[in-house]
C-alpha atoms as a PDB file:
ATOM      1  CA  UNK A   1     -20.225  75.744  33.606  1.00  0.00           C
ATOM      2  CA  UNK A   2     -22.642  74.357  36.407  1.00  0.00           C
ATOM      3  CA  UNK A   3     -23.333  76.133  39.233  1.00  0.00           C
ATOM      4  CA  UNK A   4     -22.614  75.191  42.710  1.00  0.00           C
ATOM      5  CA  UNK A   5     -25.690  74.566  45.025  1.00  0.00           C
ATOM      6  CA  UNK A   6     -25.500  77.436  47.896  1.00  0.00           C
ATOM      7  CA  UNK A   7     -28.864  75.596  49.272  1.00  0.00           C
ATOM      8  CA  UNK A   8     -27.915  73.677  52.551  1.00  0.00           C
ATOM      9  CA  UNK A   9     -29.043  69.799  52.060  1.00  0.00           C
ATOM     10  CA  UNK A  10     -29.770  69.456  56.051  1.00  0.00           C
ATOM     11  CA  UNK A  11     -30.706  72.606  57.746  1.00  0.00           C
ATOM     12  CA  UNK A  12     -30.991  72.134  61.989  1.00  0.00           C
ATOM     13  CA  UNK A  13     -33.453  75.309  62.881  1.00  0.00           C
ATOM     14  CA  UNK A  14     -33.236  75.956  66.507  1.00  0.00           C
ATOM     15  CA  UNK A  15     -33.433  72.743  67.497  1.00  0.00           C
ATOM     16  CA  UNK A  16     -33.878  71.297  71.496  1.00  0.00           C
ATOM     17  CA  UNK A  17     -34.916  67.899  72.744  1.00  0.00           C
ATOM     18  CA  UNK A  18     -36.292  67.561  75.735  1.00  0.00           C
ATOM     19  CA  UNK A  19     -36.661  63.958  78.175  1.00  0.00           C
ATOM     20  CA  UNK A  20     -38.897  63.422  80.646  1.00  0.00           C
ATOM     21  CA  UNK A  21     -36.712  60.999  83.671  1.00  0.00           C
ATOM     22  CA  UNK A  22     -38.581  59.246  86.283  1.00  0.00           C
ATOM     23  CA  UNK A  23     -37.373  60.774  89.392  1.00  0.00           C
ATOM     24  CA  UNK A  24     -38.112  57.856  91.630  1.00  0.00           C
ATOM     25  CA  UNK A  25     -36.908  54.035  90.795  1.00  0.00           C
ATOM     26  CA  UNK A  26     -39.132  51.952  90.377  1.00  0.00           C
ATOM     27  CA  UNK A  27     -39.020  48.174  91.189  1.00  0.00           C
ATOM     28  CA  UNK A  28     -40.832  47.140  88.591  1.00  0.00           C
ATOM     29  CA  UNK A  29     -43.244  47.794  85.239  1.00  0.00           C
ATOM     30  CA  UNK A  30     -46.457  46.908  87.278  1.00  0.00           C
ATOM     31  CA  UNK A  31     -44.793  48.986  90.334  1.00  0.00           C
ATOM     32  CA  UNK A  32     -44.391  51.840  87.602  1.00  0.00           C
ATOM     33  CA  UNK A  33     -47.794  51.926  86.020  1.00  0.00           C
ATOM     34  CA  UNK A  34     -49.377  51.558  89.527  1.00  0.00           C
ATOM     35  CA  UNK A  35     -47.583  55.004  90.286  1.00  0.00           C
ATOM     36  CA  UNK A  36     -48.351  56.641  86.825  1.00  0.00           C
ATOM     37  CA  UNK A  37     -51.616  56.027  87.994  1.00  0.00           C
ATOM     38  CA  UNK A  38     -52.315  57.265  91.174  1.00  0.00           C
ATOM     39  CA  UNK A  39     -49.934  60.054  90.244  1.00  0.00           C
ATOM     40  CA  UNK A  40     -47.117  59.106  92.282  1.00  0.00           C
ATOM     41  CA  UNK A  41     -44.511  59.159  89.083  1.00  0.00           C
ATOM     42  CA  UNK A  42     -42.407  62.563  88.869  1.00  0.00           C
ATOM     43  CA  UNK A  43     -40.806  63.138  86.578  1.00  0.00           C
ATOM     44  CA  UNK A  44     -37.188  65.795  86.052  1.00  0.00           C
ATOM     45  CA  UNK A  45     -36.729  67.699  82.888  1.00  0.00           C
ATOM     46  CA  UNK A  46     -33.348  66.368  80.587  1.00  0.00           C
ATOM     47  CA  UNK A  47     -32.400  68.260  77.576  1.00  0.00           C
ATOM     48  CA  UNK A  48     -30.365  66.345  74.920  1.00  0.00           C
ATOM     49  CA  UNK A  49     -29.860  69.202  73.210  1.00  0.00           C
ATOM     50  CA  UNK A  50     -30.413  73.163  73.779  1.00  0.00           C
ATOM     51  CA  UNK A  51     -31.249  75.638  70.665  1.00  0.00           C
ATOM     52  CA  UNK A  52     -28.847  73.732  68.335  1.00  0.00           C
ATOM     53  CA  UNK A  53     -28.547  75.562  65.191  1.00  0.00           C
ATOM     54  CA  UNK A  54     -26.420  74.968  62.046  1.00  0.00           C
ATOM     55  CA  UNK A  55     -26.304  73.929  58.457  1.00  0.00           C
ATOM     56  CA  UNK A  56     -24.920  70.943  56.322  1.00  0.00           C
ATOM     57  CA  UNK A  57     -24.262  71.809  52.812  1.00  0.00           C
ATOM     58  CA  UNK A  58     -24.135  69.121  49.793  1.00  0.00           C
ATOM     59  CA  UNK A  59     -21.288  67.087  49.582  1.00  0.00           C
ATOM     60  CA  UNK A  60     -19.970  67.770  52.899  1.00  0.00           C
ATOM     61  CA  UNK A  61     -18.423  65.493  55.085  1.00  0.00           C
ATOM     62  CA  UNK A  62     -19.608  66.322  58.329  1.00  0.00           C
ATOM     63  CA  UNK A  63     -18.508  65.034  61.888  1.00  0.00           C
ATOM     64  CA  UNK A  64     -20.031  65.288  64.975  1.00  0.00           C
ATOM     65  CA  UNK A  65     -18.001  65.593  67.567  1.00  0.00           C
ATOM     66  CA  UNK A  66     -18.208  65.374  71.528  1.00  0.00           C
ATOM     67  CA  UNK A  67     -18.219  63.838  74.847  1.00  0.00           C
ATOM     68  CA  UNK A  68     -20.356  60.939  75.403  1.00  0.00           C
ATOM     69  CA  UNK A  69     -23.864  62.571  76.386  1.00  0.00           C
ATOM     70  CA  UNK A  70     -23.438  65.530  74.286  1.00  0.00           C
ATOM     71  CA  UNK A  71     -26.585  64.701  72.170  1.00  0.00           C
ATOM     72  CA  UNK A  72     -24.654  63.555  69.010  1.00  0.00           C
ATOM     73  CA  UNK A  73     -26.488  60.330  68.870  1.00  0.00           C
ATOM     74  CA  UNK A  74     -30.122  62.253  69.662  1.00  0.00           C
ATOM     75  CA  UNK A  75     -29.145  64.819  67.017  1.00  0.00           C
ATOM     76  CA  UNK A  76     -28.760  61.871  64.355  1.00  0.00           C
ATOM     77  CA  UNK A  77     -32.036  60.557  64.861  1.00  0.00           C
ATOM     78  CA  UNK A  78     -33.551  63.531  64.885  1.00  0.00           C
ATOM     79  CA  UNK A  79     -32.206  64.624  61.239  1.00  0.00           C
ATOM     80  CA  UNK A  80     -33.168  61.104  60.173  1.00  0.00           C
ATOM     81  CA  UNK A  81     -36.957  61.319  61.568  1.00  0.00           C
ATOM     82  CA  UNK A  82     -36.563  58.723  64.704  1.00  0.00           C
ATOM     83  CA  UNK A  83     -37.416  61.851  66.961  1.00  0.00           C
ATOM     84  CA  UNK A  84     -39.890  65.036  66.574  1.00  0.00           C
ATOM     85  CA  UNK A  85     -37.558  67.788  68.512  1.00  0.00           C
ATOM     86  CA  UNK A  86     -39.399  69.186  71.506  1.00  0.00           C
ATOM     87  CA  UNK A  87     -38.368  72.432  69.758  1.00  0.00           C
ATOM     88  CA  UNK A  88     -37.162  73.897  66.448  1.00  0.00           C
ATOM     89  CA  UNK A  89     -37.062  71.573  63.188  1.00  0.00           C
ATOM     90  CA  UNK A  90     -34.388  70.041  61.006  1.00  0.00           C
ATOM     91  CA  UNK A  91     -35.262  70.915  56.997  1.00  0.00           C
ATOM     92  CA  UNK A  92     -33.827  67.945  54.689  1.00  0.00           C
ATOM     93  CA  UNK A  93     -33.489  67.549  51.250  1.00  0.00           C
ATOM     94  CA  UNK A  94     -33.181  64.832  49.679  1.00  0.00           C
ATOM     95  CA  UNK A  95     -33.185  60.507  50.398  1.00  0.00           C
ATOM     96  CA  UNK A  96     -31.259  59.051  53.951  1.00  0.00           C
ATOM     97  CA  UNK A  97     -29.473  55.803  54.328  1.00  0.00           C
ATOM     98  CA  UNK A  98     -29.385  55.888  57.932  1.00  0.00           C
ATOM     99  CA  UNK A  99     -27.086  53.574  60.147  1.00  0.00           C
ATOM    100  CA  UNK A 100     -27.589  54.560  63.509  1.00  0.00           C
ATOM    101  CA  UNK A 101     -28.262  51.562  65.649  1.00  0.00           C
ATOM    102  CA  UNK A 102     -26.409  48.670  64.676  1.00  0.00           C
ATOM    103  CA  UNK A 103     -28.589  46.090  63.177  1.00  0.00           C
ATOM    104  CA  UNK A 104     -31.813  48.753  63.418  1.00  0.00           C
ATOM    105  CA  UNK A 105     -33.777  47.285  60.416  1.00  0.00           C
ATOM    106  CA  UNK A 106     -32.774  43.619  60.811  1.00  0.00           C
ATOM    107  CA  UNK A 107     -34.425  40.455  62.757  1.00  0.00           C
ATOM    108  CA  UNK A 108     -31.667  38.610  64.482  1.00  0.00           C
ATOM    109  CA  UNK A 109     -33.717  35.584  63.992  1.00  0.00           C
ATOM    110  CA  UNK A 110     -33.388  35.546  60.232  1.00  0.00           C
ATOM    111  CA  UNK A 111     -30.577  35.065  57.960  1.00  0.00           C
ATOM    112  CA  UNK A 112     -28.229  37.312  56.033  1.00  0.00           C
ATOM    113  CA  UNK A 113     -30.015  36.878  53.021  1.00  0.00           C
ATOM    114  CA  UNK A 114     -33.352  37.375  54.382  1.00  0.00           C
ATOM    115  CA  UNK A 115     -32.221  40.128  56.172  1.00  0.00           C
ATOM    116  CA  UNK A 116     -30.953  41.721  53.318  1.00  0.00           C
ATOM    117  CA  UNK A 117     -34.324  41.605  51.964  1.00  0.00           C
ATOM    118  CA  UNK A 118     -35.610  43.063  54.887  1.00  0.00           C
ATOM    119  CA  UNK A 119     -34.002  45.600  55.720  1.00  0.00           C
ATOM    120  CA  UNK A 120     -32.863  46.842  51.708  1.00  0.00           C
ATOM    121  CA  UNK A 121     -37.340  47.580  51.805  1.00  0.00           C
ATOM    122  CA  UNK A 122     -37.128  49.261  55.170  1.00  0.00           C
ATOM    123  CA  UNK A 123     -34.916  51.596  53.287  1.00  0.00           C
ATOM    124  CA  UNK A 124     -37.260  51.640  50.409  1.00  0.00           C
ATOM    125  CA  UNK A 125     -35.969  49.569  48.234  1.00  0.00           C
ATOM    126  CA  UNK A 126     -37.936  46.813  45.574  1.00  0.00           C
ATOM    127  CA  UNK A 127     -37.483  43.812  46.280  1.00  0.00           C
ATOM    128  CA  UNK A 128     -36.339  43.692  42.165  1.00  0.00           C
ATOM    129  CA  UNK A 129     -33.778  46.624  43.154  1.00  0.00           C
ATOM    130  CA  UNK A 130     -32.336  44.239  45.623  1.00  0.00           C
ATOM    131  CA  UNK A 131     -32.257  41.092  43.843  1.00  0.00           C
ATOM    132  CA  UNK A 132     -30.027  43.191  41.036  1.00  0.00           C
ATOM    133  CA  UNK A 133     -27.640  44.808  44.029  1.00  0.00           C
ATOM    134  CA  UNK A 134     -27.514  41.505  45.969  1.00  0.00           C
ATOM    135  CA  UNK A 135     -24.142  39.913  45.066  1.00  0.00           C
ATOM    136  CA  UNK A 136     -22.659  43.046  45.265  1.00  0.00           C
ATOM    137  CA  UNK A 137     -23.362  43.360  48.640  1.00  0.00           C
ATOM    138  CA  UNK A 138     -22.333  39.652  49.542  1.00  0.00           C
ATOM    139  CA  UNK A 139     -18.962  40.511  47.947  1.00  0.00           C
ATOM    140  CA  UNK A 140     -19.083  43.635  49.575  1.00  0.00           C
ATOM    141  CA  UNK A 141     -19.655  42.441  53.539  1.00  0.00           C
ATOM    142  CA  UNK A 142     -17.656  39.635  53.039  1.00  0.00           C
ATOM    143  CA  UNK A 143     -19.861  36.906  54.220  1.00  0.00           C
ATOM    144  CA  UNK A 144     -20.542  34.657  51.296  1.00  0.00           C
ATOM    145  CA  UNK A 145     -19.735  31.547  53.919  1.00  0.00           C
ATOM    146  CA  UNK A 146     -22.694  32.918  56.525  1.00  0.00           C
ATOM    147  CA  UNK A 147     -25.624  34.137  54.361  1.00  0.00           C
ATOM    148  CA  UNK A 148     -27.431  31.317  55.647  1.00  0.00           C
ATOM    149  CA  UNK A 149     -26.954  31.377  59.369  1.00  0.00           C
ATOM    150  CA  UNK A 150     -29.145  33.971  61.470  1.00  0.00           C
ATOM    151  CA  UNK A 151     -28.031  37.320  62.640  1.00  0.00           C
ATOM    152  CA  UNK A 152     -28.279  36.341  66.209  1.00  0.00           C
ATOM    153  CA  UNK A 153     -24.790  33.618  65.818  1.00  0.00           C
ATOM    154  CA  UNK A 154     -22.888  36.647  63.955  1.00  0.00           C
ATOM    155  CA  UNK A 155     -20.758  38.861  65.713  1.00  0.00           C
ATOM    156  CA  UNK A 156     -21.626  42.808  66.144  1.00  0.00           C
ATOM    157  CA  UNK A 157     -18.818  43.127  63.706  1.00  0.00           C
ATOM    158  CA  UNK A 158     -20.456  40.794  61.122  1.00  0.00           C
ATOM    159  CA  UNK A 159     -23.679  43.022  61.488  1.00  0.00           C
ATOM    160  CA  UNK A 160     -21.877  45.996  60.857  1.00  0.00           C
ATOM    161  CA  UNK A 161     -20.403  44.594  58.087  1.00  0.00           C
ATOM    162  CA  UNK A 162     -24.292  43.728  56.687  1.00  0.00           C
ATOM    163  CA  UNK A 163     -25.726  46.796  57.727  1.00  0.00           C
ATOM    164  CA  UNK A 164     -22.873  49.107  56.039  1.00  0.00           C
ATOM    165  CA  UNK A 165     -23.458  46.971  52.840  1.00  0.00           C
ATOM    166  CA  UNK A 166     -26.967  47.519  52.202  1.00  0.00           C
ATOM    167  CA  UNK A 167     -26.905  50.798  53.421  1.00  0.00           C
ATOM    168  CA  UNK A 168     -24.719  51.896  50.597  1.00  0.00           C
ATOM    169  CA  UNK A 169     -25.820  49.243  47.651  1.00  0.00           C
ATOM    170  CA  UNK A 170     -26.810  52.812  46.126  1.00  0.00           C
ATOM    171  CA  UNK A 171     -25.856  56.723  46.554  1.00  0.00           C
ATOM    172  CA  UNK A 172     -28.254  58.271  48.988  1.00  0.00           C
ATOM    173  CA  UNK A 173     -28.055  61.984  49.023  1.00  0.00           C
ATOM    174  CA  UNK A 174     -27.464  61.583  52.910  1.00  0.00           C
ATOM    175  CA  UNK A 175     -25.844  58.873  54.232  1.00  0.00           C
ATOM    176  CA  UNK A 176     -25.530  59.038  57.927  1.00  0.00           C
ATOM    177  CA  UNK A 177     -23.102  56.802  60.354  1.00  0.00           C
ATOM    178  CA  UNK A 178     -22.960  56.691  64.346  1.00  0.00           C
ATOM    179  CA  UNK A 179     -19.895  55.065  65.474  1.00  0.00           C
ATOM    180  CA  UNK A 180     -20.516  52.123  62.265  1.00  0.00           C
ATOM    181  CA  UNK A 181     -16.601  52.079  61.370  1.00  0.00           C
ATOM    182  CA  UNK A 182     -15.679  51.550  65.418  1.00  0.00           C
ATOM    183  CA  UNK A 183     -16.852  47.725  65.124  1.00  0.00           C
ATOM    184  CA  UNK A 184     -14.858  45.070  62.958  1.00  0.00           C
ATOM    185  CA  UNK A 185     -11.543  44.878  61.741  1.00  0.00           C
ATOM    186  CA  UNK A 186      -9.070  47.415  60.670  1.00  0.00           C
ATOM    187  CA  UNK A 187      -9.370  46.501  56.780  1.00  0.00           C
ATOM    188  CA  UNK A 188     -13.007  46.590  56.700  1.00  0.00           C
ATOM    189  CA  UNK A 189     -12.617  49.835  58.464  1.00  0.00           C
ATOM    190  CA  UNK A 190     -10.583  50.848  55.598  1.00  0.00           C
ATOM    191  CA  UNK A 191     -12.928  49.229  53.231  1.00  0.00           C
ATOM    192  CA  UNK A 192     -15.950  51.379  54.835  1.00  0.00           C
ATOM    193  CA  UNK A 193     -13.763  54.601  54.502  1.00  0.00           C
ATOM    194  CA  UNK A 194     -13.265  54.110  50.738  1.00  0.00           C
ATOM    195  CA  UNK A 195     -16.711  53.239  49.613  1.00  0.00           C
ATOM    196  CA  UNK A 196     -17.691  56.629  52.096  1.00  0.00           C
ATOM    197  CA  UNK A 197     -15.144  58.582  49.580  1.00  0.00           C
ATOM    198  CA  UNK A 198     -16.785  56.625  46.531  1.00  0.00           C
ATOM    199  CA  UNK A 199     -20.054  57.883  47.439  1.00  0.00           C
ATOM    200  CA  UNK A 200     -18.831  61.516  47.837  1.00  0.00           C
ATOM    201  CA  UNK A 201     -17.373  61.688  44.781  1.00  0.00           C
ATOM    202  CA  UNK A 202     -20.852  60.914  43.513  1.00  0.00           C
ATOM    203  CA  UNK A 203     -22.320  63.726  45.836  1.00  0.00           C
ATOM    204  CA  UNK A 204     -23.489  61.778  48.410  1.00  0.00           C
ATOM    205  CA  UNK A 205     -23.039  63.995  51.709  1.00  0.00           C
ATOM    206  CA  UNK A 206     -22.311  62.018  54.756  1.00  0.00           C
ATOM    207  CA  UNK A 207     -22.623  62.586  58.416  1.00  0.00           C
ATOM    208  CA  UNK A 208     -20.198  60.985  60.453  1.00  0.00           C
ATOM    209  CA  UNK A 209     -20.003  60.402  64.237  1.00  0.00           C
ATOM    210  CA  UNK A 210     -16.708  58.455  65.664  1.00  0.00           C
ATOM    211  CA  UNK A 211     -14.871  58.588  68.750  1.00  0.00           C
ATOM    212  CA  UNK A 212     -11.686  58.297  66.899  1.00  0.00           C
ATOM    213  CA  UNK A 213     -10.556  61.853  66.586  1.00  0.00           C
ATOM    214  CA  UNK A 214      -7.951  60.887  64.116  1.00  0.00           C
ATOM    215  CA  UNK A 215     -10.543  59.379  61.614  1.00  0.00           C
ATOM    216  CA  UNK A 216     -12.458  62.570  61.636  1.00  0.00           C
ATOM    217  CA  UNK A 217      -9.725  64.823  60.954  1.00  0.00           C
ATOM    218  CA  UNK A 218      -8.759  62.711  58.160  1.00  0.00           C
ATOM    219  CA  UNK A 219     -12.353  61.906  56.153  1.00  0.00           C
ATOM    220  CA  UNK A 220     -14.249  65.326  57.724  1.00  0.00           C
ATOM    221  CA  UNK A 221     -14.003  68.219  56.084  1.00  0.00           C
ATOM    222  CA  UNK A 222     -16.073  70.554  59.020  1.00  0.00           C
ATOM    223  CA  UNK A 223     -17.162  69.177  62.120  1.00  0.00           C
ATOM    224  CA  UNK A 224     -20.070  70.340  64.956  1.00  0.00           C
ATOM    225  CA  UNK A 225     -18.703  70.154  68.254  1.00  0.00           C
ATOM    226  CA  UNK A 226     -21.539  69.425  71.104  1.00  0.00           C
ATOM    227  CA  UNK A 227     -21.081  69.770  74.518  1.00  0.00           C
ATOM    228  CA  UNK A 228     -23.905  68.802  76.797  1.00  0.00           C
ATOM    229  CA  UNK A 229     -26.313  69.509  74.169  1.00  0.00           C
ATOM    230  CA  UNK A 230     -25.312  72.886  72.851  1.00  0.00           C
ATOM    231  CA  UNK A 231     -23.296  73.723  70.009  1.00  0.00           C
ATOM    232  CA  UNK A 232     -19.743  74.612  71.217  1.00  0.00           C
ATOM    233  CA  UNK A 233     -18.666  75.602  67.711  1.00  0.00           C
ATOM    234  CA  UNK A 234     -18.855  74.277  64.065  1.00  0.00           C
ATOM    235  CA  UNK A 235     -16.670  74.706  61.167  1.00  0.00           C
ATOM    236  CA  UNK A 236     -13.516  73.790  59.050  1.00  0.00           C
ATOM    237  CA  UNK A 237     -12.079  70.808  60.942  1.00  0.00           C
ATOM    238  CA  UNK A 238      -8.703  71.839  60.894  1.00  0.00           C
ATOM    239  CA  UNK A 239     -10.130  74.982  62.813  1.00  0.00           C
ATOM    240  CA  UNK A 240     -11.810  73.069  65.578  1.00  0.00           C
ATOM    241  CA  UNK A 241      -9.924  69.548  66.658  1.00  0.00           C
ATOM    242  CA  UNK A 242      -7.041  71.055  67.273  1.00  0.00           C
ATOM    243  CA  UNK A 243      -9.038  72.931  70.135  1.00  0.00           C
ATOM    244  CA  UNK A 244     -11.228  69.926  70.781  1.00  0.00           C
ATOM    245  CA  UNK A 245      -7.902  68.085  71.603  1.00  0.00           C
ATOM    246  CA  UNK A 246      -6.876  70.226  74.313  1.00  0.00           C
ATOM    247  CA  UNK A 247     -10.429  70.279  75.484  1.00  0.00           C
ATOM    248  CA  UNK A 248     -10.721  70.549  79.532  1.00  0.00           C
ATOM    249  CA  UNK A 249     -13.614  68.968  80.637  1.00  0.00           C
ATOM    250  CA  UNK A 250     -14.139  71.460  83.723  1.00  0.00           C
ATOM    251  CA  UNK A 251     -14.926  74.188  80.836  1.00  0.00           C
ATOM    252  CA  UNK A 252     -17.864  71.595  79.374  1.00  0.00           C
ATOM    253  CA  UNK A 253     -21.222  73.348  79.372  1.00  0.00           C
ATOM    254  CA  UNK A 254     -23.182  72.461  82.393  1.00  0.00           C
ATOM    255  CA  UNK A 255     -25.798  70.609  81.652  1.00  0.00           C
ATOM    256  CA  UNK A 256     -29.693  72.405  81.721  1.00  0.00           C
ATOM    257  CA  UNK A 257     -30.875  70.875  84.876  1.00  0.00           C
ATOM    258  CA  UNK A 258     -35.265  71.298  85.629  1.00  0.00           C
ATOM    259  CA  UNK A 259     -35.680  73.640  88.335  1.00  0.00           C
END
């Protein structure tokens, strides 16, 4: 009988970002780098997120939950190496298929099919690899009638469509998704929520981030709630949405302000 693995697959250590914000607006670049220069730029202190700590074990389903500005979207980069925290470090094992940024990895000025070239070796793919996986991701987006027109005529629903297809040609061991299943049409949606159980059941862990409450009580099985950059709570979902829903925005965490 095989053991289960007890050894998290994303560990977040203490983790804290911190932005530097120009305090004064400046009217323009040459305007801006006169003042860097002369030492007229000062700058305030913004934390994204404050001594976040908490652990992601394999084959969760994992959402991140949270007001807009509560450092969900900073968090995301930072477990997929976009960002060095300021403080703390995030411990991952194993291969990420990030989609973050929709349409990160492609050039709008190319086609589909060069794009799916493109951006299937930005994740580390051959170009052999892709070739063999490349009807199935045609079939896949849906856009058999458009692989030869450039990224820049589609529509961001289109490049979601792309990006989720490539992204998950194969099982990563992470797969992680900011907001990819809030673009394009409810049965693609659908579509996107299947192959995400597919690639579970092949113990793929995924990371989730969606502003649809609903969607991550029914695909997340424990959710992180942030709240101006600190972790409110994390846990069994059916534990913490409930609360989340009745959530009063005058009890939100004030946010860490430079002194």
């Amino acid at each position: 009988m095989a053991t289960q693995d007890t050894t998290p697959i994303i560990t977040v250590d203490h983790v804290s970002m911190r932005f530097n914000l120009a305090k004064e607006k400046q009217e323009s670049l040459k305007e801006y780098f006169v003042a860097l220069t002369h030492g007229g730029v000062r700058f305030d202190e913004f934390f994204a997120l404050s001594d976040v700590s908490f652990a992601i074990m394999p084959g969760d389903f994992y959402g991140l939950i949270g007001l807009n500005g509560s450092g969900k979207s900073t968090l995301l980069k930072i477990i997929s190496g976009v960002y060095k925290p300021s403080a703390g470090k995030v411990t991952v094992r194993g291969t990420i298929a990030p989609l973050i940024e929709l349409g990160a990895g492609f050039d709008m000025d190319l086609t589909a099919r060069e794009n799916i070239y493109l951006n299937g070796t930005v994740l580390g793919y051959t170009p052999k690899y892709i070739t063999s996986k490349f009807d199935e991701i045609v079939a896949f987006s849906e856009l058999e009638e458009f692989l030869d027109v450039p990224l820049k005529n589609y529509s961001s629903g289109m490049v979601a469509r792309l990006a989720f297809a490539v992204a998950t040609m194969t099982k990563p061991d992470i797969l992680i998704a900011d907001e990819i299943l809030s673009v394009g049409d409810f049965l693609f949606q659908q579509k996107c929520e299947a192959r995400m159980a597919e690639l579970m059941s092949g113990g793929t862990t995924v990371i989730l981030v969606s502003h649809s409450i609903e969607q991550i009580e029914r695909m997340c099985n424990k959710v992180a709630w942030l709240d101006h950059g600190h972790l409110r709570r994390n846990g069994l979902t059916a534990d913490i949405t409930p609360e989340y829903r009745h959530f009063d925005k005058t009890e939100s965490i004030p946010a860490d302000k430079p002194e």
